[in-house]
Protein backbone atom coordinates (compact mmCIF):
# COMPACT_ATOMS: atom_id res chain seq x y z
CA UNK A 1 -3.40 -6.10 -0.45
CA UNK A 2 -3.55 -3.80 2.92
CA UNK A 3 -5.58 -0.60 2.88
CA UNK A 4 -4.81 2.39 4.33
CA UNK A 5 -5.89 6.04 4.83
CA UNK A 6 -3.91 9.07 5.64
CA UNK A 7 -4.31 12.93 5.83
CA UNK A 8 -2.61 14.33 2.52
CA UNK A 9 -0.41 17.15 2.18
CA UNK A 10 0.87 19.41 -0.03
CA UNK A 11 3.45 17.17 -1.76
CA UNK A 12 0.82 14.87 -2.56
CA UNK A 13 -0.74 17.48 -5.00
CA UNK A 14 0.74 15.82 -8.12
CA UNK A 15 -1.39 12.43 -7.36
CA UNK A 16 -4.36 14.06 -5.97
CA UNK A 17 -4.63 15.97 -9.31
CA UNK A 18 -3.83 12.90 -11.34
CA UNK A 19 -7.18 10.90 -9.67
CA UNK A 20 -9.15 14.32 -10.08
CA UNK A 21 -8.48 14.19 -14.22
CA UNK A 22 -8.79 10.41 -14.33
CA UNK A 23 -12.14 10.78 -12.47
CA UNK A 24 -13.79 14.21 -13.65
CA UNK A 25 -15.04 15.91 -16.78
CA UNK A 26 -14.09 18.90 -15.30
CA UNK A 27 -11.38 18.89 -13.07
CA UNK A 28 -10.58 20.87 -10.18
CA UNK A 29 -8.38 23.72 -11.38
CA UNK A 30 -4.52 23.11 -10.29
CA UNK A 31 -4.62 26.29 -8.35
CA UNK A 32 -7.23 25.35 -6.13
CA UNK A 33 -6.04 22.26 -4.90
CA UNK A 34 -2.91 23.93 -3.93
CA UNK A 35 -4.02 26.47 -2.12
CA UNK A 36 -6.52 23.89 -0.13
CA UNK A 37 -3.78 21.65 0.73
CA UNK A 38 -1.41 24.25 1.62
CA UNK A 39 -2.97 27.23 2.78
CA UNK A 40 -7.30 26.54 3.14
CA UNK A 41 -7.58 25.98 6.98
CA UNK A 42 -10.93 24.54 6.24
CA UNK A 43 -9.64 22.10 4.04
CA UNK A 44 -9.59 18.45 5.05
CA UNK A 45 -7.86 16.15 2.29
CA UNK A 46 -7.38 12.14 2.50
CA UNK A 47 -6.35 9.60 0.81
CA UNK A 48 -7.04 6.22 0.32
CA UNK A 49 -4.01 3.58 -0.53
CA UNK A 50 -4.26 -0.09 -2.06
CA UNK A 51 -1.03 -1.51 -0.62
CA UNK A 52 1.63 1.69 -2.08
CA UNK A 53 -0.77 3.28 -4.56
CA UNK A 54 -3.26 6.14 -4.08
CA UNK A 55 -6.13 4.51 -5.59
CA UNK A 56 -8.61 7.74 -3.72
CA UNK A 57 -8.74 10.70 -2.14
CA UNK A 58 -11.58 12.67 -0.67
CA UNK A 59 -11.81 16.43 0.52
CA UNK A 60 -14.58 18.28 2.91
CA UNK A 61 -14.56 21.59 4.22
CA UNK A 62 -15.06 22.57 8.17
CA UNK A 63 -17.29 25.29 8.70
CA UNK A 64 -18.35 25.78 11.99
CA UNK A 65 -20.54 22.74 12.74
CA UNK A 66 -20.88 21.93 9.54
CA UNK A 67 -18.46 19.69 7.52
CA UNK A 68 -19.43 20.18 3.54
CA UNK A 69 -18.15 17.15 1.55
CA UNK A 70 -16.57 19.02 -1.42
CA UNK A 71 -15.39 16.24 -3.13
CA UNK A 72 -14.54 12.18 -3.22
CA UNK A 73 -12.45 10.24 -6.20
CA UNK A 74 -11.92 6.34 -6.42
CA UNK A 75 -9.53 5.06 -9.77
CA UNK A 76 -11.86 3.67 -12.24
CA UNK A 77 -10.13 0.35 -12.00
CA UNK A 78 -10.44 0.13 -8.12
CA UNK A 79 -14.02 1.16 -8.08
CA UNK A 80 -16.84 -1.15 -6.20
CA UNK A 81 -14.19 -3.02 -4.08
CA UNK A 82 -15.14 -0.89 -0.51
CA UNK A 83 -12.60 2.06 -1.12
CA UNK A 84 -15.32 4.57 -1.78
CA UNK A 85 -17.33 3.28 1.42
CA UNK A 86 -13.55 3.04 3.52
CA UNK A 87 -12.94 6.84 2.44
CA UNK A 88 -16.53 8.07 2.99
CA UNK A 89 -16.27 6.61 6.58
CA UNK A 90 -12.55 8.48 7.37
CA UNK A 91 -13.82 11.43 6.09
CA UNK A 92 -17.33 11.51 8.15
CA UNK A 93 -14.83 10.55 11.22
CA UNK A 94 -12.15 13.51 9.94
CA UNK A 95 -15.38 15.97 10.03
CA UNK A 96 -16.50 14.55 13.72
CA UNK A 97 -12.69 15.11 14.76
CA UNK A 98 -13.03 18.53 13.48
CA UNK A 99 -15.76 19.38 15.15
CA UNK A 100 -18.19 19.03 12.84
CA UNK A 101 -21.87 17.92 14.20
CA UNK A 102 -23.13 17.46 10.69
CA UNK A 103 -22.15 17.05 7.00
CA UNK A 104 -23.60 18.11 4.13
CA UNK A 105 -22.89 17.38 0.12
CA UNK A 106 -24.14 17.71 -3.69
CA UNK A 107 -23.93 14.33 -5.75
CA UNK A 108 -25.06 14.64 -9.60
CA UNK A 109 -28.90 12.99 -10.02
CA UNK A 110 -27.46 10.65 -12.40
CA UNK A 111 -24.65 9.04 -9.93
CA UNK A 112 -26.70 6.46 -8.74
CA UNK A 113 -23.52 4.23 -6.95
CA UNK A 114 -22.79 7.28 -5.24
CA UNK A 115 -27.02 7.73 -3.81
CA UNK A 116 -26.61 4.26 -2.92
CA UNK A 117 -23.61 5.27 -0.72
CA UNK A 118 -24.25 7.94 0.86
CA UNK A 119 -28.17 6.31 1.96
CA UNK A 120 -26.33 3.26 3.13
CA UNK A 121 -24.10 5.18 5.25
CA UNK A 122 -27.13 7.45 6.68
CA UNK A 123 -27.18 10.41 5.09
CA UNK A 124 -30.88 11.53 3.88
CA UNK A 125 -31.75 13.56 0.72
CA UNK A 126 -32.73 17.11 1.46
CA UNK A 127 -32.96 18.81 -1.62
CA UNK A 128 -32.17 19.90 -5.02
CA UNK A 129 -29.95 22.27 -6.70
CA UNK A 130 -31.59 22.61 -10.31
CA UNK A 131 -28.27 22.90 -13.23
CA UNK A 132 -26.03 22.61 -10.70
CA UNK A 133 -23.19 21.26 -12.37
CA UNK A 134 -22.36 23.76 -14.88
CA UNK A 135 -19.95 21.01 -17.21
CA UNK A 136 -23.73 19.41 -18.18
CA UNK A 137 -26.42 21.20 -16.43
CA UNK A 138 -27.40 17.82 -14.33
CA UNK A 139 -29.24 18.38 -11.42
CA UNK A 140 -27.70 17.81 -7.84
CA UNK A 141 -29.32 16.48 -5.41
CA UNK A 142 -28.53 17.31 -1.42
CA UNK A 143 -28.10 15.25 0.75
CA UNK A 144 -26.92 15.63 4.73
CA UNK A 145 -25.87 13.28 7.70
CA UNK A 146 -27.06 14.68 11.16
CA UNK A 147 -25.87 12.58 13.34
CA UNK A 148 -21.55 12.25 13.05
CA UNK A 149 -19.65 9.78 15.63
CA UNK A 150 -18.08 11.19 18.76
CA UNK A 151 -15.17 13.02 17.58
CA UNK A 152 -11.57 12.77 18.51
CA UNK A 153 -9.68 16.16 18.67
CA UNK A 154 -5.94 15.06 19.06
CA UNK A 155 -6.83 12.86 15.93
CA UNK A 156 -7.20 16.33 13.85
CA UNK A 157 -3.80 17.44 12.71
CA UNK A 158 -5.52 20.77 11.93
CA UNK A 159 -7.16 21.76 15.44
CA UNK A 160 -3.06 22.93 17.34
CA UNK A 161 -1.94 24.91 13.77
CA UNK A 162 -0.29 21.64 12.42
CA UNK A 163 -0.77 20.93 8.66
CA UNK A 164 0.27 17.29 7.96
């Protein structure tokens, strides 16, 4: 089955906020991710397909230099197959074409796949948010990658005023 990854937009809202219930205690509220992927100029969404099917999506914010990871999903069922690490390596590349010259993110102290990840792909742990997550109270723990790729501008639909 071929892989692919593409910038979403707004019409993918329905199946973005499908994989955000299937994934999450507590979801992302509707209204947000419609106003991110229609109107947040910040907002950097992709998504991650298993031959037809979204199977992921990921979203980070561009602020300044900084690229803040706000959020990645993988299907249950298509979990610990690479789509997590293929999406976490788009989206560090979105942020460099962004202009982003590091990226930052908050991963619950009890998602240990996740640590794994985001160590194996360079980023270091930098800190802790104590209750964090307000759904349980788990910790968060920070974590940041300094050193992003060379970016590629004309890759960012974003940087000319063009949403995808």
């Amino acid at each position: 089955m071929s892989r692919a990854i593409r910038y979403a937009a707004p019409a993918d809202f329905e199946v973005i906020y499908a994989i955000e219930r299937a994934c999450f205690p507590t979801p992302w509220e509707a209204d947000v991710l419609v106003h991110d992927l229609s109107k947040n100029p910040c907002a950097r969404y992709l998504l991650i397909l298993e031959g037809a099917q979204v199977v992921g999506y990921g979203c980070l914010w561009l602020l300044m230099e900084e690229a803040h990871l706000m959020s990645v999903a993988i299907l249950p069922e298509f979990r610990r197959a690479g789509a997590g690490e293929a999406l976490m390596r788009a989206l560090i590349q979105a942020a460099a074409d962004g202009g982003a010259r590091f990226m930052e993110l908050e991963c619950r102290r009890g998602n240990q796949a996740a640590q794994a990840l985001y160590h194996k792909l360079g980023f270091l742990r930098v800190g802790c948010r104590k209750g964090y997550y307000e759904d349980t109270g788990e910790d968060a723990f920070v974590y940041a990658l300094i050193a992003l790729p060379p970016g590629r501008p004309d890759d960012d639909p974003f940087l000319n005023g063009a949403r995808p």
